[in-house]
N, C-alpha and C. Protein backbone atom coordinates (compact mmCIF):
# COMPACT_ATOMS: atom_id res chain seq x y z
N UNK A 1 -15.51 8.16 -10.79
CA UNK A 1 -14.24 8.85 -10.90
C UNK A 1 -13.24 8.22 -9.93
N UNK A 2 -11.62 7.60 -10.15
CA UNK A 2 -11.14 7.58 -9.37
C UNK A 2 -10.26 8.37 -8.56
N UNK A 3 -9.49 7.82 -7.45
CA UNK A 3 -9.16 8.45 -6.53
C UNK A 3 -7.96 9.81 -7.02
N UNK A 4 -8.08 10.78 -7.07
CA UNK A 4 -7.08 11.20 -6.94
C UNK A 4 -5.49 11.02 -6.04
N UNK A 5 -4.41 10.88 -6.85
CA UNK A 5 -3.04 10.42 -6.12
C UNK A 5 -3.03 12.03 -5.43
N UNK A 6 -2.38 12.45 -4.16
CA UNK A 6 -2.17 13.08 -3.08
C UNK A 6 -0.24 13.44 -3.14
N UNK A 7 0.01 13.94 -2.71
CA UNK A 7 1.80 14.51 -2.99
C UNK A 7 2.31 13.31 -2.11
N UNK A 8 1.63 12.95 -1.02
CA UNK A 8 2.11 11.73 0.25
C UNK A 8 1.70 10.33 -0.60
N UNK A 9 0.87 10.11 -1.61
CA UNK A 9 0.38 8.92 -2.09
C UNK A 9 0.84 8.64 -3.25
N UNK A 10 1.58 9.63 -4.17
CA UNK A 10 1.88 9.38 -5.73
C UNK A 10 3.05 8.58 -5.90
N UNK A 11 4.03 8.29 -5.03
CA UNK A 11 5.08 7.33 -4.76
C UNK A 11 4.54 6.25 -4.94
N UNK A 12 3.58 6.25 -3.71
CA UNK A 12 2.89 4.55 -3.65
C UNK A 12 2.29 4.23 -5.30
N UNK A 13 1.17 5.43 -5.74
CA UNK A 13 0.64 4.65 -6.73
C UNK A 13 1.42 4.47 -7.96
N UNK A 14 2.66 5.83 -8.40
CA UNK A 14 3.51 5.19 -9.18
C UNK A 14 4.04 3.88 -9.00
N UNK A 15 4.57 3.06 -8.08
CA UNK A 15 5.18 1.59 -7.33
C UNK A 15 3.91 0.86 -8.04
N UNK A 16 2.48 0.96 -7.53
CA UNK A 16 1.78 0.52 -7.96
C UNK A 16 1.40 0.16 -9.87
N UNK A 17 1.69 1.17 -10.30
CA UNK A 17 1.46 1.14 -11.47
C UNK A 17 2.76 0.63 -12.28
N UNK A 18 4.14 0.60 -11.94
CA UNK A 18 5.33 -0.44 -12.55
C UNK A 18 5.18 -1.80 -12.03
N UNK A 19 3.89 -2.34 -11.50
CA UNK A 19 4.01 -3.81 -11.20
C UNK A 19 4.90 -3.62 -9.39
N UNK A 20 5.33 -2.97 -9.02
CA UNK A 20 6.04 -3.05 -7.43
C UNK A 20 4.77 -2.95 -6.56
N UNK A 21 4.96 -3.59 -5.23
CA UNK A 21 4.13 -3.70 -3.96
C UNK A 21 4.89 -2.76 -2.97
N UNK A 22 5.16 -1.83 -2.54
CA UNK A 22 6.14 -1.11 -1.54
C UNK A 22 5.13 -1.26 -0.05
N UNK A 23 5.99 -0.43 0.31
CA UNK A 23 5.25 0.29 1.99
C UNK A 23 5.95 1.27 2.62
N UNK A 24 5.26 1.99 3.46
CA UNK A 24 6.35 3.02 3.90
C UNK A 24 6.74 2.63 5.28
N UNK A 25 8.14 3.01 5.23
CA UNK A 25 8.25 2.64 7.00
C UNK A 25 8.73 4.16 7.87
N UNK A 26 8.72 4.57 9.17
CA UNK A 26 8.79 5.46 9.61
C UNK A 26 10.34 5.30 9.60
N UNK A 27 11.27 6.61 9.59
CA UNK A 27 12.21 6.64 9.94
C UNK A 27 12.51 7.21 11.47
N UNK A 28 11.94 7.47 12.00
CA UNK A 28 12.27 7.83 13.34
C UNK A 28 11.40 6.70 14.30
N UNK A 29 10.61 5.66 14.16
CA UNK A 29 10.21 5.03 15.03
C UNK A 29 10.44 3.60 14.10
N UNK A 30 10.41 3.23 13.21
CA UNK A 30 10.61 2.13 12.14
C UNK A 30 9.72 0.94 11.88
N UNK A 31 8.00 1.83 12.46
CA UNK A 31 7.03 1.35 11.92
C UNK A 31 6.49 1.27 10.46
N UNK A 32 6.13 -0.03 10.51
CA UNK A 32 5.67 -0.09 8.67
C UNK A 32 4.10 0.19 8.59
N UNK A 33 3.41 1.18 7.83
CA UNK A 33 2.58 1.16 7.61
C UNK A 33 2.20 0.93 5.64
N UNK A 34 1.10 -0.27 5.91
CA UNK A 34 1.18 -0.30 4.55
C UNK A 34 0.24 0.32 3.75
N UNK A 35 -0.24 1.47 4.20
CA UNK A 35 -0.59 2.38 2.71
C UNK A 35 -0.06 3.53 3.42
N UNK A 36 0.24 4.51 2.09
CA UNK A 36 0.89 6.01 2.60
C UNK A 36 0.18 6.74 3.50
N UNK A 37 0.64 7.04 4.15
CA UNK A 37 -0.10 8.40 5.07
C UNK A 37 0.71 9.69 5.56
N UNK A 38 0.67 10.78 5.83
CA UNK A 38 1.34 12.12 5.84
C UNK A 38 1.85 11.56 7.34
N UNK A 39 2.01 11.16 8.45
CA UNK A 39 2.11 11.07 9.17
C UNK A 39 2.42 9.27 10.10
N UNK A 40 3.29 9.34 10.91
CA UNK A 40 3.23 7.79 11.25
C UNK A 40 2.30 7.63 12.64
N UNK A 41 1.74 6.65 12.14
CA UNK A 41 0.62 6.05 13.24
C UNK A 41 0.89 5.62 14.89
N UNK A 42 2.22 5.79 14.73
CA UNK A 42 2.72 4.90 15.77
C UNK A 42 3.51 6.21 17.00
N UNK A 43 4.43 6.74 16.11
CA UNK A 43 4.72 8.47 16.73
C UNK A 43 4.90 9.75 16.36
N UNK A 44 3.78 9.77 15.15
CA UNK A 44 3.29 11.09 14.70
C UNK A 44 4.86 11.42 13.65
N UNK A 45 5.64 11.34 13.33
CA UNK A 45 6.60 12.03 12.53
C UNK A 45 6.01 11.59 11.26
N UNK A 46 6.59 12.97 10.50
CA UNK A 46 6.69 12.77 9.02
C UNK A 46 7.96 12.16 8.00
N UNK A 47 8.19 11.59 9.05
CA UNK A 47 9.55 11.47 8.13
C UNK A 47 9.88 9.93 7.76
N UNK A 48 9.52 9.69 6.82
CA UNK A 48 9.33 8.25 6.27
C UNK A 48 10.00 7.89 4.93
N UNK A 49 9.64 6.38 4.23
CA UNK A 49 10.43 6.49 3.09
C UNK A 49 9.65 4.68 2.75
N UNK A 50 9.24 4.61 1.45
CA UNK A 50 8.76 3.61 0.95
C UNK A 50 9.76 2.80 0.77
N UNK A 51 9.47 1.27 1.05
CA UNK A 51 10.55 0.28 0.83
C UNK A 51 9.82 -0.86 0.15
N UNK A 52 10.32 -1.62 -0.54
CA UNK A 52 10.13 -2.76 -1.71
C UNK A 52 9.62 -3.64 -0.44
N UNK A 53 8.30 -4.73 -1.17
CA UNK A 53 8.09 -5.41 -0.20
C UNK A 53 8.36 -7.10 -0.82
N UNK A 54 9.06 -6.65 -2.01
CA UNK A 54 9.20 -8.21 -2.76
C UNK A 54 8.68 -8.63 -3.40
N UNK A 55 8.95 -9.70 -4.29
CA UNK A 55 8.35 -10.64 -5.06
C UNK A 55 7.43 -11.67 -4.92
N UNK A 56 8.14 -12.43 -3.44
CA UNK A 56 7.78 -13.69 -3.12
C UNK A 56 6.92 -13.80 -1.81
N UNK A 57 5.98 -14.47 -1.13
CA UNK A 57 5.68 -14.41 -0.03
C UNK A 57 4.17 -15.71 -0.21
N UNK A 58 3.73 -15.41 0.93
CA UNK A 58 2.84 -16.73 1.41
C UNK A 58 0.98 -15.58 1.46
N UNK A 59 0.44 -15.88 0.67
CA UNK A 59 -1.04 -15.67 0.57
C UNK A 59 -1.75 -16.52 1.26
N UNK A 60 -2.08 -15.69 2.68
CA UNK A 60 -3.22 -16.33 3.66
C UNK A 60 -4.62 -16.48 3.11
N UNK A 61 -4.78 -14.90 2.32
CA UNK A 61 -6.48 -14.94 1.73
C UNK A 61 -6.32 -14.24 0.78
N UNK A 62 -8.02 -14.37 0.47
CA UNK A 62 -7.71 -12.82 -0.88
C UNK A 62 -9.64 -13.09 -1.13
N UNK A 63 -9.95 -12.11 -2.02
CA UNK A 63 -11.03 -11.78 -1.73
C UNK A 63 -11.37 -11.23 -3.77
N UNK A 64 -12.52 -11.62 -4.35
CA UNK A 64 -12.72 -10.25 -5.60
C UNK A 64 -13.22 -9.63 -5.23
N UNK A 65 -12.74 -8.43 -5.41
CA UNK A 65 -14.39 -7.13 -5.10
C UNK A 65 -14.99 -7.29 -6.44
N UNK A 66 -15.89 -7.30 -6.75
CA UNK A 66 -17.05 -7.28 -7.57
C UNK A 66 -17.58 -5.79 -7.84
N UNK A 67 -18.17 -5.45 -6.48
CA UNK A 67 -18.78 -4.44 -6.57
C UNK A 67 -18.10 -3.83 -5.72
N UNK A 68 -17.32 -2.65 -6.06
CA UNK A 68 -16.22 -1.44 -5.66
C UNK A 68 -16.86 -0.43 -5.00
N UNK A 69 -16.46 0.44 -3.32
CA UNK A 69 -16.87 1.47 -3.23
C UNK A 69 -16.13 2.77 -4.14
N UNK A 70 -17.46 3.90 -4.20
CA UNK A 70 -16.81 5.19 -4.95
C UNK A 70 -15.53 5.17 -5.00
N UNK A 71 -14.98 5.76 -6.09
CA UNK A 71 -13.84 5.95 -6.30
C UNK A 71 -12.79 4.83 -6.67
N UNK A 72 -13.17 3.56 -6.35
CA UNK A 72 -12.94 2.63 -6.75
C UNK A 72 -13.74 1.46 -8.13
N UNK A 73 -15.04 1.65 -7.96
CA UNK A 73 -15.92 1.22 -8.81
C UNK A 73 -15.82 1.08 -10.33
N UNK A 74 -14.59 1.58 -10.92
CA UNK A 74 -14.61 1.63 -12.39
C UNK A 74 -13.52 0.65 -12.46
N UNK A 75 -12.71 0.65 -11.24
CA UNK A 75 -12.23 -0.91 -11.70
C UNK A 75 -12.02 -2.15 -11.02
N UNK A 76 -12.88 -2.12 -10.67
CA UNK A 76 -13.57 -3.48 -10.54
C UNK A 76 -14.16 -4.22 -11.37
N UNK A 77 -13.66 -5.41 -11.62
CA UNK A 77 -13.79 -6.26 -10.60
C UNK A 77 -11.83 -6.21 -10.04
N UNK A 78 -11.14 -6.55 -8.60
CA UNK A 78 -9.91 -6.58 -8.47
C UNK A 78 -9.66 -7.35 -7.50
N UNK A 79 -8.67 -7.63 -7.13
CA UNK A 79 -8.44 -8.60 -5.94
C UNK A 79 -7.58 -8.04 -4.83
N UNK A 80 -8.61 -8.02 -3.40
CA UNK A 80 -7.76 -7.71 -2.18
C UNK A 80 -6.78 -8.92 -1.70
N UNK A 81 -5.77 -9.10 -1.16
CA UNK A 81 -4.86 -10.02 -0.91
C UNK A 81 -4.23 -9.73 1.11
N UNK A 82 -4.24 -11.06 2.11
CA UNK A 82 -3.65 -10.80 2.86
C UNK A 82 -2.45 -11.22 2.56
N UNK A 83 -1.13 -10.90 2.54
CA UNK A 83 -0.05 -11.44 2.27
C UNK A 83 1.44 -11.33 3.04
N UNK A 84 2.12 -12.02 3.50
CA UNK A 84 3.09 -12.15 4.32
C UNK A 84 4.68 -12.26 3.43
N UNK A 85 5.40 -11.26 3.04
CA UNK A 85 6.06 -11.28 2.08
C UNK A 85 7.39 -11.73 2.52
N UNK A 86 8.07 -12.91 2.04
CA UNK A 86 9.02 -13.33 2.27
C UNK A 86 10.52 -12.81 3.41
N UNK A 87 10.02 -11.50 2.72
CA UNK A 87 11.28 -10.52 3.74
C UNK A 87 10.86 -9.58 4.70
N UNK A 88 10.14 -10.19 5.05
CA UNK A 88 9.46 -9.60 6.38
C UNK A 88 8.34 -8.59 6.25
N UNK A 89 7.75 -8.19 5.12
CA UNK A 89 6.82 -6.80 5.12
C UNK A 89 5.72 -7.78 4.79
């Protein structure tokens, strides 16, 4: 079964599912964290907002998963990516 999307995560996975890469960045400290979370890592506020991370950028690595943990496993096989996106995210 996969993951259920979350009220803090359905942004991201809609982005995800039109082909977009986003991220959220904090608005009160203007840390980027790149998967959603209710909270920022850096000074606890909720107050954030997903931003486009682009088209273009430079692929350091990337990886297939083959074999997926739970919740992920039905679709697999997929590809993790480190990536450095042109405009800074």
């Amino acid at each position: 079964m996969l993951m259920e999307p979350t009220r803090e995560t359905q942004p991201y996975w809609e982005a995800v599912k039109d082909g977009r890469v986003v991220a959220q960045r904090c608005r009160a400290c203007g840390t980027l964290a790149r998967s959603p979370r209710r909270f920022c890592p850096s000074c606890g506020s909720d107050d954030a907002a997903l931003e486009e991370c682009g088209t273009r950028g430079t692929v350091h690595t990337f990886s297939v998963v083959q074999r997926a943990a739970p919740g992920f496993h039905l679709e697999a096989p997929f590809v993790v990516a480190l990536v450095d996106f042109d405009n800074g995210h």
